[in-house]
C-alpha atoms as a PDB file:
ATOM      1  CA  UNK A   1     -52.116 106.839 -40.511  1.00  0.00           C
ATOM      2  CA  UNK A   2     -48.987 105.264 -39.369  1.00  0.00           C
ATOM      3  CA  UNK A   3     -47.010 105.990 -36.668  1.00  0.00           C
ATOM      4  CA  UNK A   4     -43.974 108.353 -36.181  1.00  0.00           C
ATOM      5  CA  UNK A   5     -41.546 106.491 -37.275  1.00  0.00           C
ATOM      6  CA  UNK A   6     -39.644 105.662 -33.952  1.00  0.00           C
ATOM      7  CA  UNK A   7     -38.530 102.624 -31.670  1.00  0.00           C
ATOM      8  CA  UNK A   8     -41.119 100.072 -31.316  1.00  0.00           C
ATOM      9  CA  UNK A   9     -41.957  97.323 -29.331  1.00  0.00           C
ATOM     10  CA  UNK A  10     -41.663  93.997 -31.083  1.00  0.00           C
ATOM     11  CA  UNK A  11     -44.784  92.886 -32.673  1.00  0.00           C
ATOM     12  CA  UNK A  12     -46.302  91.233 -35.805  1.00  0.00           C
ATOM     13  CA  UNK A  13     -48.683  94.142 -35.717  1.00  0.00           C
ATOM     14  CA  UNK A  14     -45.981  96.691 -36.665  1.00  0.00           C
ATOM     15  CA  UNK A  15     -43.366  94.812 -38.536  1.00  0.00           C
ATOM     16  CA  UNK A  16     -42.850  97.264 -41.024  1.00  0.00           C
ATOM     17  CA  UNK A  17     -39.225  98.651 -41.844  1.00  0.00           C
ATOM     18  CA  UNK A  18     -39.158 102.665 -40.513  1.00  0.00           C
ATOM     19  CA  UNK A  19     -39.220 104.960 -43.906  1.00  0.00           C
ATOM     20  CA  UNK A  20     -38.012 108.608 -44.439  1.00  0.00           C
ATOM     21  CA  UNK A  21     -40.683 111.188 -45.411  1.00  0.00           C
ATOM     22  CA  UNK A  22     -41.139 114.699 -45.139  1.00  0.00           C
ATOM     23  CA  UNK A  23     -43.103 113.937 -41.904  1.00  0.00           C
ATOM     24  CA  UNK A  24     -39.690 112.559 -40.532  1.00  0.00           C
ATOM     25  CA  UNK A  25     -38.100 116.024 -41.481  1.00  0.00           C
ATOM     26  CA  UNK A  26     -40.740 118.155 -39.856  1.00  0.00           C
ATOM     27  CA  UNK A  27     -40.786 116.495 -36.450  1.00  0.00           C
ATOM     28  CA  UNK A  28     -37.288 116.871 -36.017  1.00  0.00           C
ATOM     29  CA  UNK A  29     -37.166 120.788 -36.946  1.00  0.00           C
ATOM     30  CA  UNK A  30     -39.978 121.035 -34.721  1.00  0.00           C
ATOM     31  CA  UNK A  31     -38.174 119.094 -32.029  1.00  0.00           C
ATOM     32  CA  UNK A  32     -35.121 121.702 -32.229  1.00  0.00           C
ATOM     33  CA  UNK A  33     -37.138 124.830 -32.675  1.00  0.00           C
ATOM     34  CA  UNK A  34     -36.507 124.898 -36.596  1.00  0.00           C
ATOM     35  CA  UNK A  35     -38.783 125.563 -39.203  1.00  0.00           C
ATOM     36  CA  UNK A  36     -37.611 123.989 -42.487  1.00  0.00           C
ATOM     37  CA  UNK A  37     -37.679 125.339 -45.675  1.00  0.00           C
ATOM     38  CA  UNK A  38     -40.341 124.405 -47.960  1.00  0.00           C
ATOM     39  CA  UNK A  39     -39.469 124.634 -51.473  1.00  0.00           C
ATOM     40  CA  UNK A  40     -42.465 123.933 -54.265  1.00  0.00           C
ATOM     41  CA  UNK A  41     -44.454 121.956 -51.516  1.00  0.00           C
ATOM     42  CA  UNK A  42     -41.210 119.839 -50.424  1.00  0.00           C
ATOM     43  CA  UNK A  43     -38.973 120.160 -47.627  1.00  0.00           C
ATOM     44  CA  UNK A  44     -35.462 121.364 -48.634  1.00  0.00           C
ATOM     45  CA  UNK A  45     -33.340 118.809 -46.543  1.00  0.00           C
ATOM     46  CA  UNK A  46     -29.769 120.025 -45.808  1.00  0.00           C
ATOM     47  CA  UNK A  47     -28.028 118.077 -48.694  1.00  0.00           C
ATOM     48  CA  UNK A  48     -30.022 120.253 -51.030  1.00  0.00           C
ATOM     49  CA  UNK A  49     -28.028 123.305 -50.334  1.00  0.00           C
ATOM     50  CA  UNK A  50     -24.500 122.086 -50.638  1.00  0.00           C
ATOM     51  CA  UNK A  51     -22.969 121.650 -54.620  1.00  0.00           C
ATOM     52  CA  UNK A  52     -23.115 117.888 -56.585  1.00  0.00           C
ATOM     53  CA  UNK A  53     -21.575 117.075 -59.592  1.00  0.00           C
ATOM     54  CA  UNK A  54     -24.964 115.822 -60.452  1.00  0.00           C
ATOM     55  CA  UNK A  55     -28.434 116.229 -59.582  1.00  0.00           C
ATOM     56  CA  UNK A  56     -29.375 114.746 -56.707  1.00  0.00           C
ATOM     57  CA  UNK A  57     -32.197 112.226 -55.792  1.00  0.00           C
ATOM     58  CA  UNK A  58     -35.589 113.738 -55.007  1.00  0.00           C
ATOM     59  CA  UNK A  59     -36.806 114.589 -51.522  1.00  0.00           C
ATOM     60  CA  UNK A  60     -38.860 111.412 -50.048  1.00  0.00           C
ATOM     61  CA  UNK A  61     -42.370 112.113 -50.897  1.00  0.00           C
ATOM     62  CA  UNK A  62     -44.674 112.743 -48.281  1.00  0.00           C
ATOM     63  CA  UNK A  63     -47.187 110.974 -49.155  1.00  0.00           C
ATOM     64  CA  UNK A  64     -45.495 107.513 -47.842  1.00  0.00           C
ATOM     65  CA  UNK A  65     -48.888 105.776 -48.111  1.00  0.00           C
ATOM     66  CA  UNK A  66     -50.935 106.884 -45.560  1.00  0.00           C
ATOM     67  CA  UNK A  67     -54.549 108.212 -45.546  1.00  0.00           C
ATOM     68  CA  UNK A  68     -56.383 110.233 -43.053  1.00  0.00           C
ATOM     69  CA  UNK A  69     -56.586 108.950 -39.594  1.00  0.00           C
ATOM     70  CA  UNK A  70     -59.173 105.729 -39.571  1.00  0.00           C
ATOM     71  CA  UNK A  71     -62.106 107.260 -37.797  1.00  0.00           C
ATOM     72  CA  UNK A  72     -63.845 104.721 -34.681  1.00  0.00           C
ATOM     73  CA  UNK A  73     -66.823 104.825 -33.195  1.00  0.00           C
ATOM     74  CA  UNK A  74     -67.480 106.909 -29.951  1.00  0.00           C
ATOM     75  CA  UNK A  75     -68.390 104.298 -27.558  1.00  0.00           C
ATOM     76  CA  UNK A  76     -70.562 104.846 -24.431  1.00  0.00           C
ATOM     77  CA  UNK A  77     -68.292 106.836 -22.361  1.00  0.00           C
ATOM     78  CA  UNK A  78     -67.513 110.060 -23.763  1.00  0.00           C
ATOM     79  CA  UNK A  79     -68.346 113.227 -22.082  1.00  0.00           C
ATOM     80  CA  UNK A  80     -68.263 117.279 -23.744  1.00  0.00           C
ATOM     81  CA  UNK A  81     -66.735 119.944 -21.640  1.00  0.00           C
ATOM     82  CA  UNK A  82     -63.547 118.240 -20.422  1.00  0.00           C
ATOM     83  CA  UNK A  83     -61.149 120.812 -18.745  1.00  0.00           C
ATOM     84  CA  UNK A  84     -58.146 122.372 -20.778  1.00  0.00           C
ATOM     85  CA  UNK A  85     -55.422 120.264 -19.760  1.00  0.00           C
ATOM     86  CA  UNK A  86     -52.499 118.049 -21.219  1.00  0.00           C
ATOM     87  CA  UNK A  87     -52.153 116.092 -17.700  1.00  0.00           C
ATOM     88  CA  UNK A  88     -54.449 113.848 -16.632  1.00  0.00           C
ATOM     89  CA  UNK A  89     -52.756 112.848 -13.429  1.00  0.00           C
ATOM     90  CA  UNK A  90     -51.052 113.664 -10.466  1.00  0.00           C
ATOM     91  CA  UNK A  91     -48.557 111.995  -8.232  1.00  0.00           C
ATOM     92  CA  UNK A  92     -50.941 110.312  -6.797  1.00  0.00           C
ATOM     93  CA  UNK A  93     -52.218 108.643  -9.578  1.00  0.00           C
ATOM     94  CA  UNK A  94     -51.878 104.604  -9.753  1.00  0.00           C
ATOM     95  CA  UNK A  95     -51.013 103.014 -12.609  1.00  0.00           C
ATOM     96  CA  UNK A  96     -48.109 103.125 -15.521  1.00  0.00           C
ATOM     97  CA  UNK A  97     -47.373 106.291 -16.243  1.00  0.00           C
ATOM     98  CA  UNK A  98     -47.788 107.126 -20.315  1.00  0.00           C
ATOM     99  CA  UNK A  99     -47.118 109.892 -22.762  1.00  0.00           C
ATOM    100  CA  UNK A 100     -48.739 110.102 -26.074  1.00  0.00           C
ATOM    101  CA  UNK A 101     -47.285 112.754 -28.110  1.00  0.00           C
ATOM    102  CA  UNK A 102     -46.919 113.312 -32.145  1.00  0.00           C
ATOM    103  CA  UNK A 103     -48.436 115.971 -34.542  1.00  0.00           C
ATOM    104  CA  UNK A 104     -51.399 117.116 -36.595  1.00  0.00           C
ATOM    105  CA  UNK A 105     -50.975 116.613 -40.387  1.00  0.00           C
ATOM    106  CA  UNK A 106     -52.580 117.592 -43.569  1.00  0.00           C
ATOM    107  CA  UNK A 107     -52.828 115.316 -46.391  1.00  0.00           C
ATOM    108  CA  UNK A 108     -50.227 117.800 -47.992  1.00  0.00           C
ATOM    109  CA  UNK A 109     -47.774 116.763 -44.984  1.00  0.00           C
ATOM    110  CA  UNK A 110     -48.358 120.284 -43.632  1.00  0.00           C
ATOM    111  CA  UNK A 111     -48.533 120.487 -40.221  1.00  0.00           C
ATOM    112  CA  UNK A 112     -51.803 122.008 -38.350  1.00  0.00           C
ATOM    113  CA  UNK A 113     -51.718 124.491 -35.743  1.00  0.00           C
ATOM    114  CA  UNK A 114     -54.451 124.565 -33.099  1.00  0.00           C
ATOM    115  CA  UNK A 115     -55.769 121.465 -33.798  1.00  0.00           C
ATOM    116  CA  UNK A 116     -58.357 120.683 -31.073  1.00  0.00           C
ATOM    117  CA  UNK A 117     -57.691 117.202 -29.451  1.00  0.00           C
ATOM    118  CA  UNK A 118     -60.448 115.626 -27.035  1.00  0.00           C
ATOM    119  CA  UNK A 119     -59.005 112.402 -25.009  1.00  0.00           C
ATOM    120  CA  UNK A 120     -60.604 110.287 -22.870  1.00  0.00           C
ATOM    121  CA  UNK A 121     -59.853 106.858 -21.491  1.00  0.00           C
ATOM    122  CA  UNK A 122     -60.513 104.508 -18.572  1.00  0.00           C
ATOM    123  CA  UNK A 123     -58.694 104.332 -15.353  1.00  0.00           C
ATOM    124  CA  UNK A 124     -56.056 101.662 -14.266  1.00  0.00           C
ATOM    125  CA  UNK A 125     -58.911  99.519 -13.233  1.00  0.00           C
ATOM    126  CA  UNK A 126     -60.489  99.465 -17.022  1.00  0.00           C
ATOM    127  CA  UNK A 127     -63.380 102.240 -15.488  1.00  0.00           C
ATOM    128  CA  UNK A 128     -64.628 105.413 -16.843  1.00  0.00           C
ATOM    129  CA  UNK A 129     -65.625 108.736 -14.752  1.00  0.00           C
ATOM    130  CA  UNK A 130     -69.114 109.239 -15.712  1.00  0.00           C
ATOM    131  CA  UNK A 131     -69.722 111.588 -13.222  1.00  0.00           C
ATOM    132  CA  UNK A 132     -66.738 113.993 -12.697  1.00  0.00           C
ATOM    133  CA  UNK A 133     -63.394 114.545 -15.522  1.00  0.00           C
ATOM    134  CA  UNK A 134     -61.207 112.093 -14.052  1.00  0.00           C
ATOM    135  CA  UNK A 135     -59.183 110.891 -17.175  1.00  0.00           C
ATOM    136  CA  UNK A 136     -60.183 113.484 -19.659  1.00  0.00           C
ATOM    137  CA  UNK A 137     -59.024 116.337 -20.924  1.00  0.00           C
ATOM    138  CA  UNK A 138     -58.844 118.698 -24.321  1.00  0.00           C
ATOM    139  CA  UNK A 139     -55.794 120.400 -25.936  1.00  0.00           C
ATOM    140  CA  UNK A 140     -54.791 122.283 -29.023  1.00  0.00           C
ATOM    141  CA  UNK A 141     -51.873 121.638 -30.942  1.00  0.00           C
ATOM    142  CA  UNK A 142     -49.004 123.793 -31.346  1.00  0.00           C
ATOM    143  CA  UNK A 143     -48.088 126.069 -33.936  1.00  0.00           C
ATOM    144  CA  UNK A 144     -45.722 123.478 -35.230  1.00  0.00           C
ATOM    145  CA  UNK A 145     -48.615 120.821 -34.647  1.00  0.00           C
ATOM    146  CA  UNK A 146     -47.387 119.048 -31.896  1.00  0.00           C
ATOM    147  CA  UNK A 147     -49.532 117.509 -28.820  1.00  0.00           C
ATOM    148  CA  UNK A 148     -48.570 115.655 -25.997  1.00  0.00           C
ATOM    149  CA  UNK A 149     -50.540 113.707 -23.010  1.00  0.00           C
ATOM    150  CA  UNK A 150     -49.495 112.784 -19.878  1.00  0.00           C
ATOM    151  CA  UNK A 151     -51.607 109.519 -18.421  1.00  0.00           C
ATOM    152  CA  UNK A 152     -51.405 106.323 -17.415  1.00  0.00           C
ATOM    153  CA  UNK A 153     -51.787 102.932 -19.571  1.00  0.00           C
ATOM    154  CA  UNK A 154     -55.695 102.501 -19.543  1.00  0.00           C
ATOM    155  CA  UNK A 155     -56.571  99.754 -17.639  1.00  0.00           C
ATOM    156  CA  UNK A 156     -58.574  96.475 -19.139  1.00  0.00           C
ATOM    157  CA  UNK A 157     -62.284  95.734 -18.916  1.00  0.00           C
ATOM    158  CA  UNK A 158     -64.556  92.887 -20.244  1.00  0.00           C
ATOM    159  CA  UNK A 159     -64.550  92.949 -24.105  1.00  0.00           C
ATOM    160  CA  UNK A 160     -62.197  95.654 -25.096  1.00  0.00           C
ATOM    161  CA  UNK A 161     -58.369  95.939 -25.598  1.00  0.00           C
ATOM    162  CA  UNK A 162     -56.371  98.593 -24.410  1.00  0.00           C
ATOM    163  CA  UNK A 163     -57.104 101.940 -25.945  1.00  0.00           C
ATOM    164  CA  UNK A 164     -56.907 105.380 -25.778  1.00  0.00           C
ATOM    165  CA  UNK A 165     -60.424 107.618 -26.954  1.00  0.00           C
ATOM    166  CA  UNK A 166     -59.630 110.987 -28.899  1.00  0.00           C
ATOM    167  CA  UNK A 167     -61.588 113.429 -31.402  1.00  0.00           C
ATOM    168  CA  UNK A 168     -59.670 115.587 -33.580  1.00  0.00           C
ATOM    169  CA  UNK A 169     -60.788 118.716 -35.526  1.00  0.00           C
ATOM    170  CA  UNK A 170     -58.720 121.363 -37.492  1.00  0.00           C
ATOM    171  CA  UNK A 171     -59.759 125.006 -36.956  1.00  0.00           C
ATOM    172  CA  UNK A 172     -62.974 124.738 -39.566  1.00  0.00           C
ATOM    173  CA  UNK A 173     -63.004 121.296 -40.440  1.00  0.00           C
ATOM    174  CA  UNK A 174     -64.832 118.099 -39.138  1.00  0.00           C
ATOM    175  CA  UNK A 175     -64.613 116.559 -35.747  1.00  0.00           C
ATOM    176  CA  UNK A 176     -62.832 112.902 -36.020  1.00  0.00           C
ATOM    177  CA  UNK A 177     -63.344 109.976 -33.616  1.00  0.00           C
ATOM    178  CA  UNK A 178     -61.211 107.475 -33.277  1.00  0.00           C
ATOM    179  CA  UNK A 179     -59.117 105.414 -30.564  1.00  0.00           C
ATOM    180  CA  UNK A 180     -55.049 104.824 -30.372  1.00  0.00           C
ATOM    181  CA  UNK A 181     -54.159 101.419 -29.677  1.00  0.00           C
ATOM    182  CA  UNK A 182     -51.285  99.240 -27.694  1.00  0.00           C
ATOM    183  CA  UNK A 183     -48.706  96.687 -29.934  1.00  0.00           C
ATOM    184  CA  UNK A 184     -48.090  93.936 -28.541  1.00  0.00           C
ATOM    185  CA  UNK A 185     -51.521  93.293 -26.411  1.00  0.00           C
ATOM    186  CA  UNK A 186     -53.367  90.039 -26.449  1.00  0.00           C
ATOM    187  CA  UNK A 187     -56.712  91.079 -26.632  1.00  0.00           C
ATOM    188  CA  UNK A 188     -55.643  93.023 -29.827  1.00  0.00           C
ATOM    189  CA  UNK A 189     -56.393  89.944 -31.598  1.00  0.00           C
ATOM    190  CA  UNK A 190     -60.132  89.138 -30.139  1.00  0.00           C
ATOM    191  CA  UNK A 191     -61.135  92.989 -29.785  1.00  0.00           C
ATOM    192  CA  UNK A 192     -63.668  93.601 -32.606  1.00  0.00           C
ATOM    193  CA  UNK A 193     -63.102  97.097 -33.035  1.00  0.00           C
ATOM    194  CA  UNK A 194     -59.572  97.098 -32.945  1.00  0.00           C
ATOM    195  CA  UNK A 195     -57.972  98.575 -36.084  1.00  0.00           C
ATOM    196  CA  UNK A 196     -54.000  98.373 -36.690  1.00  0.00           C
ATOM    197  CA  UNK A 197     -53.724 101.454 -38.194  1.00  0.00           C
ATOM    198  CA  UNK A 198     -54.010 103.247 -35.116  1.00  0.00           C
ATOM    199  CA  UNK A 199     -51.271 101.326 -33.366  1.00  0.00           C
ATOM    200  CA  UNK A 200     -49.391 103.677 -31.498  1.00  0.00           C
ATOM    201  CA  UNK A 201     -45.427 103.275 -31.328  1.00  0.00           C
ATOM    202  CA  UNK A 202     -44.506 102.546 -27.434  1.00  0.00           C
ATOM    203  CA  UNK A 203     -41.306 102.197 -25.733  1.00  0.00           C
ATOM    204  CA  UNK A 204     -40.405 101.157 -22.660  1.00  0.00           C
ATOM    205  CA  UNK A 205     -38.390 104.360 -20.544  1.00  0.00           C
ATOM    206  CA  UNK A 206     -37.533 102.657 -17.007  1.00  0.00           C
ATOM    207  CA  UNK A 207     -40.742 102.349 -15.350  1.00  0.00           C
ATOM    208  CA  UNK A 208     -42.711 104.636 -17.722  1.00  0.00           C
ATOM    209  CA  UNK A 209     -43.716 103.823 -20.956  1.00  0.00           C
ATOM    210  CA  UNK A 210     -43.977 106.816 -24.138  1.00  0.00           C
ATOM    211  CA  UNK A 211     -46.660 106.236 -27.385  1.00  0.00           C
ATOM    212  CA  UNK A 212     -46.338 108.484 -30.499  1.00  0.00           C
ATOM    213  CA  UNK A 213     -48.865 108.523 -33.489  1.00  0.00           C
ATOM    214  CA  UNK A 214     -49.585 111.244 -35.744  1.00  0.00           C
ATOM    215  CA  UNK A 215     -52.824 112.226 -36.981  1.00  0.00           C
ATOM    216  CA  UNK A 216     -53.653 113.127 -40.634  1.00  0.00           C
ATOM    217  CA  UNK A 217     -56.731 115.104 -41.205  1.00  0.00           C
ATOM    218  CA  UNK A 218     -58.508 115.019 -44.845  1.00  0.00           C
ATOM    219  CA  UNK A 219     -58.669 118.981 -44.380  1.00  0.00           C
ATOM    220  CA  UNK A 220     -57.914 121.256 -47.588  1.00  0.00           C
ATOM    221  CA  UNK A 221     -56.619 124.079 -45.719  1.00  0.00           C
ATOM    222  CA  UNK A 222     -52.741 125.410 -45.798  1.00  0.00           C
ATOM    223  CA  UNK A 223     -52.292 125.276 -41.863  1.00  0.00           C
ATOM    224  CA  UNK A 224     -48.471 125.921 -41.343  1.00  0.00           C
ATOM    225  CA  UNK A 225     -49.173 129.722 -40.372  1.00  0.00           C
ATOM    226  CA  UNK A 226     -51.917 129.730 -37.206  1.00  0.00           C
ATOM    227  CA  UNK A 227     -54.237 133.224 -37.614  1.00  0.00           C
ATOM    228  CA  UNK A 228     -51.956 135.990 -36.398  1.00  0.00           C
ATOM    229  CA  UNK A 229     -54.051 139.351 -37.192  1.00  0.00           C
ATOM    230  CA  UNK A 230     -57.937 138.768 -36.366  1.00  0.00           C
ATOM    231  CA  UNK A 231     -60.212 140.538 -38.204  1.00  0.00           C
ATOM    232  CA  UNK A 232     -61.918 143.772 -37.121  1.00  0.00           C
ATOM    233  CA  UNK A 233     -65.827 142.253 -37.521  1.00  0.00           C
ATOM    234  CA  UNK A 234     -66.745 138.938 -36.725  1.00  0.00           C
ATOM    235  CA  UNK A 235     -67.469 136.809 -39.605  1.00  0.00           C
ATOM    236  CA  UNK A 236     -71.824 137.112 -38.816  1.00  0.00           C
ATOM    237  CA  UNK A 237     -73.594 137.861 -35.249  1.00  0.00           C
ATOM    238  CA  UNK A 238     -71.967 139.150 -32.165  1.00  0.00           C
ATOM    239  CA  UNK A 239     -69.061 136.194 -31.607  1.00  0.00           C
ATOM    240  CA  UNK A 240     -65.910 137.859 -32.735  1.00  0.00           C
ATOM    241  CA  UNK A 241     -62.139 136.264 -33.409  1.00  0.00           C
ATOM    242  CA  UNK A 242     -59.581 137.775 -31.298  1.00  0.00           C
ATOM    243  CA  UNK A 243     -62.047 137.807 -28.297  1.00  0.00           C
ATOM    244  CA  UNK A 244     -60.903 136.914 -25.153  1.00  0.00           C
ATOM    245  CA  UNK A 245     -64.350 134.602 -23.641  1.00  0.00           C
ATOM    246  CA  UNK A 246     -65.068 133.107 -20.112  1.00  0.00           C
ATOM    247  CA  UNK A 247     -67.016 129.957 -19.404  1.00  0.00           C
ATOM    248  CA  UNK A 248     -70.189 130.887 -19.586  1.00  0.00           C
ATOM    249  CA  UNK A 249     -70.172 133.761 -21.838  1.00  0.00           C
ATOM    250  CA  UNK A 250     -72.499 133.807 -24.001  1.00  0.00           C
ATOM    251  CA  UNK A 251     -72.463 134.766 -28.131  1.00  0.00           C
ATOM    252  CA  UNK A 252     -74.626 134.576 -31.575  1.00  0.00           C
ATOM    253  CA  UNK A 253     -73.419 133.556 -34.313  1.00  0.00           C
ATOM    254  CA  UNK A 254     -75.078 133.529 -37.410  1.00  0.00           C
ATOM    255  CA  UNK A 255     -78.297 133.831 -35.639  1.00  0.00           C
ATOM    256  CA  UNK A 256     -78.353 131.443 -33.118  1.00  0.00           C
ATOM    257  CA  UNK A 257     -77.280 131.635 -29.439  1.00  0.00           C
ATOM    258  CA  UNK A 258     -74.220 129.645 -28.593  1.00  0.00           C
ATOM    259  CA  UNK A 259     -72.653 129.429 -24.473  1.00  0.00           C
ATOM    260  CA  UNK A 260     -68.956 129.305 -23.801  1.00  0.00           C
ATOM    261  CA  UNK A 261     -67.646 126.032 -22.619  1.00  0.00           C
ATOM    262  CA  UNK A 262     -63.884 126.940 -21.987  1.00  0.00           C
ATOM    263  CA  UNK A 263     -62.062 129.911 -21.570  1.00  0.00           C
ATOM    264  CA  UNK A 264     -60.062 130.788 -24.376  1.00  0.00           C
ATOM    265  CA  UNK A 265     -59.092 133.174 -27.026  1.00  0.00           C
ATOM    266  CA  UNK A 266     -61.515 132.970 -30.336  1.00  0.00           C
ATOM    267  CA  UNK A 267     -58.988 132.848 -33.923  1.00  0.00           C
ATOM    268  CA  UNK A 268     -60.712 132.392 -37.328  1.00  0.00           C
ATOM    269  CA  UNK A 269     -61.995 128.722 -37.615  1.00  0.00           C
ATOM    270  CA  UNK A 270     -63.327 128.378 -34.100  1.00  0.00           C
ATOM    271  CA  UNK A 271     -66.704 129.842 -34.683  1.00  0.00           C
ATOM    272  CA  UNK A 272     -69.090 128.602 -32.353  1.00  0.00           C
ATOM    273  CA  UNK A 273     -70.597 125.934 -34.765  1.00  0.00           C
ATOM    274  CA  UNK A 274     -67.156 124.162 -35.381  1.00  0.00           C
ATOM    275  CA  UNK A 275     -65.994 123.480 -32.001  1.00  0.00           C
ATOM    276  CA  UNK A 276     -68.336 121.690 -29.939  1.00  0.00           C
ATOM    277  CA  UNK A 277     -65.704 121.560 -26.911  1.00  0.00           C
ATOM    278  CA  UNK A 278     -65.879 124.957 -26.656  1.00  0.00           C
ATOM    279  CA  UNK A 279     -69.488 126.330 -27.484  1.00  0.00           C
ATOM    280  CA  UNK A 280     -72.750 124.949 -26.982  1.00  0.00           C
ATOM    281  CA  UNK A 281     -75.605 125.746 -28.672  1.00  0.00           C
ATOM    282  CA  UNK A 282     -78.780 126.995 -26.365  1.00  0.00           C
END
């Protein structure tokens, strides 16, 4: 997957002229508060209501070329149960302060509400936490399929480039690992593992810097609408959507016994089996 399409740091790595999709018209509704209109699996852009003499050209296709997000390995470092949080510093914090935001897609362009998204990363000396949560941190997306991290730029250690660790799973569908990358760094170049594709776009803002990327799952579900009325049983066993559940609760679902992780409210697609951030089996 690409990046939004959005000012970018020079770089041979990203060269590539910006293009207008249907991605580009989402993120900005979503930006104001909008939802636009979908008509027969496009998005109607405002020129489409006025009158023309003649028909005009079709809405940019969606599809602009890009495939689901290029999936990495997990490395060494990663670590279940991170705390519910889209901040993983404080004021305190040293280090360049970053913010990674962007949305959830479909293949179909559609964007995918409560999207579970895992980060981890190192600190600004290029060292991971391996004992507490320092630097990691879980998040759903919006209902218009938005995230957004607050962090710092992840420090350098012997080997790697710069990079940011995240899994992503729809409600249902298949965790995906991967890792976001820096333009512009020279180690991008010598890092074995590094993979353009997941170049985010950054921008310096004064003494910050802010990353976008969007992430396109290979998911066949029709995610604009996020599960609004629960149903009255649970799907099999005692775990039931709609339920409010503690850390440390405790469920079954479809026979086997499953303990809650994080506190949160259970919608259709979060069954115990799917979302390893939030249940673990006993």
């Amino acid at each position: 997957m690409s990046a939004s399409e959005e000012p970018v740091e020079a770089s041979a790595e990203n060269a590539a002229s910006p293009r207008v999709s249907r991605k580009s018209v989402l993120r900005a509704a979503a930006a104001l508060g909008a939802t636009p209109l979908l008509v027969r699996g496009g998005v109607a852009l405002a020129r489409d209501r006025g009158t023309a003499a003649r028909p005009l050209a079709a809405t940019p296709s969606c599809h602009d070329g890009d495939e689901p997000t290029v999936e990495q390995i997990e490395g060494p470092y990663f670590k279940p149960n991170s705390p519910l949080r889209t901040t993983l510093i404080t004021d305190g914090t040293p280090g360049t302060r970053l913010t990674v935001s962007g949305y959830v897609f479909s293949r179909t362009c559609r964007p995918i509400a409560g999207a579970l998204l895992d980060f981890w990363q190192a600190d600004d000396n290029g060292n991971y936490d391996n004992t507490g949560y320092t630097f990691r941190g879980h998040q759903f997306s919006t209902a218009q399929g938005a995230f957004s991290l607050t962090t710092i730029v992840p420090g350098l250690y012997p080997g790697r480039t710069r990079h940011l660790h995240v899994k992503v799973q729809a409600p249902g569908g298949r965790i995906i690992t991967t890792q976001l990358y820096f333009p512009g760094e020279p180690r991008n170049s010598t890092d074995t593992i590094f993979d353009a594709r997941l170049l985010m776009n950054v921008r310096q803002v004064g003494p910050a810097r802010e990353g976008t990327y969007d992430f396109v799952l290979d998911t066949p579900q029709d995610p604009t609408t996020p599960p609004t009325t629960p149903p009255t049983t649970p799907p099999s066993g005692t775990w039931a959507a709609g339920t409010s559940y503690r850390a440390g609760d405790t469920v079954t679902y479809a026979g086997p016994s499953y303990r809650c992780l994080q506190a949160h409210t259970a919608i259709t697609g979060w069954e115990p089996p799917n979302v390893p951030a939030l249940w673990q089996r006993d």
